[in-house]
Each structure stands twice: as C-alpha cells, then as structure tokens.
C-alpha atoms as a PDB file:
ATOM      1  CA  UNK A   1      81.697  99.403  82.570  1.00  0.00           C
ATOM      2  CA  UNK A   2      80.329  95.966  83.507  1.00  0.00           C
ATOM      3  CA  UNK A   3      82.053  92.971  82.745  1.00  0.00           C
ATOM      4  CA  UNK A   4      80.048  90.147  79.852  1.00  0.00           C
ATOM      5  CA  UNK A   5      80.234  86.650  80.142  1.00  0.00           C
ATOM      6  CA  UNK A   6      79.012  85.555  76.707  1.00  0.00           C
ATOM      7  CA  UNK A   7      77.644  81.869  76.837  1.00  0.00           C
ATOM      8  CA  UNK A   8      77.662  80.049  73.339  1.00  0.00           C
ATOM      9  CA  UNK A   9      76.239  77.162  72.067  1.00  0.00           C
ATOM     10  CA  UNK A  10      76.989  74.307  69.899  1.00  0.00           C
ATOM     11  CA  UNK A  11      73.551  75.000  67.143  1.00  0.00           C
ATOM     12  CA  UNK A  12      74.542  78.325  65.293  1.00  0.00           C
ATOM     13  CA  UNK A  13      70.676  78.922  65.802  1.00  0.00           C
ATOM     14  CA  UNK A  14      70.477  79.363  69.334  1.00  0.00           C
ATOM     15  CA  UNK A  15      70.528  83.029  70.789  1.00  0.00           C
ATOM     16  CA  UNK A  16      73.767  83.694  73.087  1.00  0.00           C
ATOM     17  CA  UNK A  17      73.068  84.734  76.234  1.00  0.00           C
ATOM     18  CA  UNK A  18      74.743  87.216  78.275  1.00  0.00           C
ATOM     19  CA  UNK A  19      75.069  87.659  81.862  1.00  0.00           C
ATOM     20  CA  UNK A  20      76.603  91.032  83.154  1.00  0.00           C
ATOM     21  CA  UNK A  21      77.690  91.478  86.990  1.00  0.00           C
ATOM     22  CA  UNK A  22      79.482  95.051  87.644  1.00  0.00           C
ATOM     23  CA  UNK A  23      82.921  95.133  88.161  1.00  0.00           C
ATOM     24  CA  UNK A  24      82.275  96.222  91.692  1.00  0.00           C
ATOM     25  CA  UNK A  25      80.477  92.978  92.644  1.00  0.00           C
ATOM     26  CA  UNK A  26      83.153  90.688  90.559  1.00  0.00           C
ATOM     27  CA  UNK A  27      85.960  92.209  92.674  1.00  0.00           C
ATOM     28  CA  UNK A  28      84.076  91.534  95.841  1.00  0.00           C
ATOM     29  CA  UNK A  29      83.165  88.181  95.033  1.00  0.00           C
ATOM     30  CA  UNK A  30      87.047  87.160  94.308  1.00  0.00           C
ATOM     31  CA  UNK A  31      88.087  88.998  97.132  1.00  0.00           C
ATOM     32  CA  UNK A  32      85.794  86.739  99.325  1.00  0.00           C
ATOM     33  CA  UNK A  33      86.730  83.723  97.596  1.00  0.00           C
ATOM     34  CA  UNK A  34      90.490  85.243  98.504  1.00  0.00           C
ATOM     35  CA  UNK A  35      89.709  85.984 101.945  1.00  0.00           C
ATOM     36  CA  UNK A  36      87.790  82.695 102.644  1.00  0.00           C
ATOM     37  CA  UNK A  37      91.081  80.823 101.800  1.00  0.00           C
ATOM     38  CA  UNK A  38      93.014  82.671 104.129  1.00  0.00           C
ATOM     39  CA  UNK A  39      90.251  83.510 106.861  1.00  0.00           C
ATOM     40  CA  UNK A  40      93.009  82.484 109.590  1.00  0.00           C
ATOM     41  CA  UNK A  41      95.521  84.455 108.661  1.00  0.00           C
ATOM     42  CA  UNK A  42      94.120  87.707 110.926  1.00  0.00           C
ATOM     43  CA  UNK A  43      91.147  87.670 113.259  1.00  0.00           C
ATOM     44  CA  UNK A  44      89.468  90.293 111.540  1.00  0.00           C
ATOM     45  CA  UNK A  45      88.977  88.314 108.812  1.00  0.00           C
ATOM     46  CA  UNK A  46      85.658  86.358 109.497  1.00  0.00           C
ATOM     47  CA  UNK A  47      83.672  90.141 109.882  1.00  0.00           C
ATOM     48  CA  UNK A  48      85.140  91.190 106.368  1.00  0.00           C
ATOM     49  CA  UNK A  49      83.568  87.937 104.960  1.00  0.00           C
ATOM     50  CA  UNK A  50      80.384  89.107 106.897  1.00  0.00           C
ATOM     51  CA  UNK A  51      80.959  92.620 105.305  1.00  0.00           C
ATOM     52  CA  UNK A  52      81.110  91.199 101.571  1.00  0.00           C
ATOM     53  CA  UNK A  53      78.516  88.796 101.756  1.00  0.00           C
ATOM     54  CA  UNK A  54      76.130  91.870 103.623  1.00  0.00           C
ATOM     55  CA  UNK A  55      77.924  94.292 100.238  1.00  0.00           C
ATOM     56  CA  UNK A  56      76.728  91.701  97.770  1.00  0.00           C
ATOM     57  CA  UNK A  57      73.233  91.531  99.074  1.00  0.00           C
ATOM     58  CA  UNK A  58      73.571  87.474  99.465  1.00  0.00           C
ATOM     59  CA  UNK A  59      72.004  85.515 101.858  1.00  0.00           C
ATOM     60  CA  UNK A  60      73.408  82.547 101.483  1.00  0.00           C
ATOM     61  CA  UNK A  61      77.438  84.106 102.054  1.00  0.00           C
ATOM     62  CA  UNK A  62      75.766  85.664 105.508  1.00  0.00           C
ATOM     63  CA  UNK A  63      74.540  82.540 106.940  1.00  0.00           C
ATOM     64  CA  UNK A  64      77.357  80.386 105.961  1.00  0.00           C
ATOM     65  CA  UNK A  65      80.124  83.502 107.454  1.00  0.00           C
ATOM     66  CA  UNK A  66      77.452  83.209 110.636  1.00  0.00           C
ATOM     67  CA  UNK A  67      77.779  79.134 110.936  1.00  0.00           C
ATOM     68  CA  UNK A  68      81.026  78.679 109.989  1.00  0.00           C
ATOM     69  CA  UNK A  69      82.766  81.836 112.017  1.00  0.00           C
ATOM     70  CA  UNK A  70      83.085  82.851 115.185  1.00  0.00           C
ATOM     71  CA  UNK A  71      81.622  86.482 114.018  1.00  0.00           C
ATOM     72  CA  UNK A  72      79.001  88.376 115.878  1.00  0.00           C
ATOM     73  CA  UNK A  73      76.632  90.457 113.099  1.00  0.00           C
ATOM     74  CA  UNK A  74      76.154  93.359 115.530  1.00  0.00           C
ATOM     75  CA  UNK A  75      79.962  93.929 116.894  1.00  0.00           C
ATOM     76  CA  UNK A  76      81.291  97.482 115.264  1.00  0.00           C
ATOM     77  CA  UNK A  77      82.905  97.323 112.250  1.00  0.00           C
ATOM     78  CA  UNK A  78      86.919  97.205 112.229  1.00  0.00           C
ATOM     79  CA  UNK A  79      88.803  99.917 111.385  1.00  0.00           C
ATOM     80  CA  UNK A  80      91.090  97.721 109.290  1.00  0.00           C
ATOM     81  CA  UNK A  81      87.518  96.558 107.632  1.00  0.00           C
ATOM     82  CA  UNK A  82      85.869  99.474 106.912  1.00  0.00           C
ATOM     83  CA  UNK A  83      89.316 101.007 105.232  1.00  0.00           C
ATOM     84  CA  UNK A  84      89.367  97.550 103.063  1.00  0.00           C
ATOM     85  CA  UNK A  85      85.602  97.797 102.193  1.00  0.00           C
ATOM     86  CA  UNK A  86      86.204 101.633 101.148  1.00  0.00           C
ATOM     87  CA  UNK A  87      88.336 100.714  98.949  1.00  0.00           C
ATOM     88  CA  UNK A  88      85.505  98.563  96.629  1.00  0.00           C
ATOM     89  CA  UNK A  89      82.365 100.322  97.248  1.00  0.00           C
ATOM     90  CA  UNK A  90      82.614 104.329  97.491  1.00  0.00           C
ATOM     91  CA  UNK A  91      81.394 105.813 100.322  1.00  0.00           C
ATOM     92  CA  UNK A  92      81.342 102.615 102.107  1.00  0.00           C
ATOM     93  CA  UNK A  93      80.052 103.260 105.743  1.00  0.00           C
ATOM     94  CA  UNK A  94      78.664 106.868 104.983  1.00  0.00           C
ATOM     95  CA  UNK A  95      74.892 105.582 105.741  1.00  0.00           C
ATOM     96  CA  UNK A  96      75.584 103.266 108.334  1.00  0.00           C
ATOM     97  CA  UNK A  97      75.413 104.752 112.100  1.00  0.00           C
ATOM     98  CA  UNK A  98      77.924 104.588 114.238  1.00  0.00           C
ATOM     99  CA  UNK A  99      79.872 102.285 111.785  1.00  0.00           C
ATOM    100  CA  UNK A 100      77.688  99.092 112.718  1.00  0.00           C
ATOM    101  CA  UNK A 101      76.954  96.557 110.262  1.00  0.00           C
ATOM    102  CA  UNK A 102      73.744  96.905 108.210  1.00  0.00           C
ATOM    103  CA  UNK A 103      71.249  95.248 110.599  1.00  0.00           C
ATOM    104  CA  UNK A 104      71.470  91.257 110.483  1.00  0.00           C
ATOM    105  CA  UNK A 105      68.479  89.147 112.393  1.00  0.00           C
ATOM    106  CA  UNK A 106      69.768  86.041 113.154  1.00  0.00           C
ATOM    107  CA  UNK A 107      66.805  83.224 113.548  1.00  0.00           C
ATOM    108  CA  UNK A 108      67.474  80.231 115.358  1.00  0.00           C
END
C-alpha cells in the first residue's frame, strides 16, 4: 500500500493534491539519506549508495555517489550489498548477470 502525502492549502477552494511514492522507494530513499551520513563507517558503503540511487532509477544520486566516492560502477556487487538490497526490493539481483551492477556509462 503506498504511502500519501496530502498537501493542503490555505483557500478551502483549492483542490489538495496528492503525491504517492511506494513504500519500497520511501524506505530506500531514508536508507540512503541513512547511509550517506555514515558512508565512512564501512568501505562498502559508497557501492550501496551506488546500488540505491541505480534501485531508485535517479540520475542525479548516481552521479553525485560517482563524484563524491571513490566507487567504481562496474566492480561486482558485495556480498554484504546484495544481502542489504534483498532485503528492500524482492528478488534483488535475480536479472542481473553475474551479480554486476545494472550497466552505468560514465561520460567525462
């Protein structure tokens, strides 16, 4: 069930507007903000913020993860990783060959 963020406005007359992002996606984007904070705390850490940003289809997380982080896009996944990313998205990893990253071009 996806979560609602009702916006309201001050004139009774205006329509509310909703905005719905599934649950999956709102637990991977605090877990990045989580992850982010704490990106020193193992060295595995910088590919799992490469892994969420990849999971939530956004650009912008990949390139920042790829400037900011010593990361490489086409190193194998971790096994530490791929048991944390299994554990938001269901069969996480079943469609990706020999447990590589979904393919990342990198333009200079």
């Amino acid at each position: 069930m996806p979560n609602t963020l009702t916006v309201q406005t001050s004139d009774e007359h205006q329509p509310q507007e909703s905005v719905q992002e599934p649950d999956q996606n709102l637990a991977l984007r605090n877990f990045y903000r989580i992850i982010k904070d704490n990106v020193t705390d193992h060295s595995d850490n910088p590919q799992l913020l490469l892994l969420i940003g990849i999971e939530l289809n956004e650009l912008s997380i990949v390139q920042e993860v790829i400037a900011n982080y010593d990361v490489n896009p086409t190193q194998n996944i971790t096994g530490r990783n791929h048991h944390i990313m299994e554990q938001f998205v269901t069969n996480y990893g079943v469609h990706l060959e020999n447990n590589s990253p979904r393919s990342i071009v990198v333009n200079d």
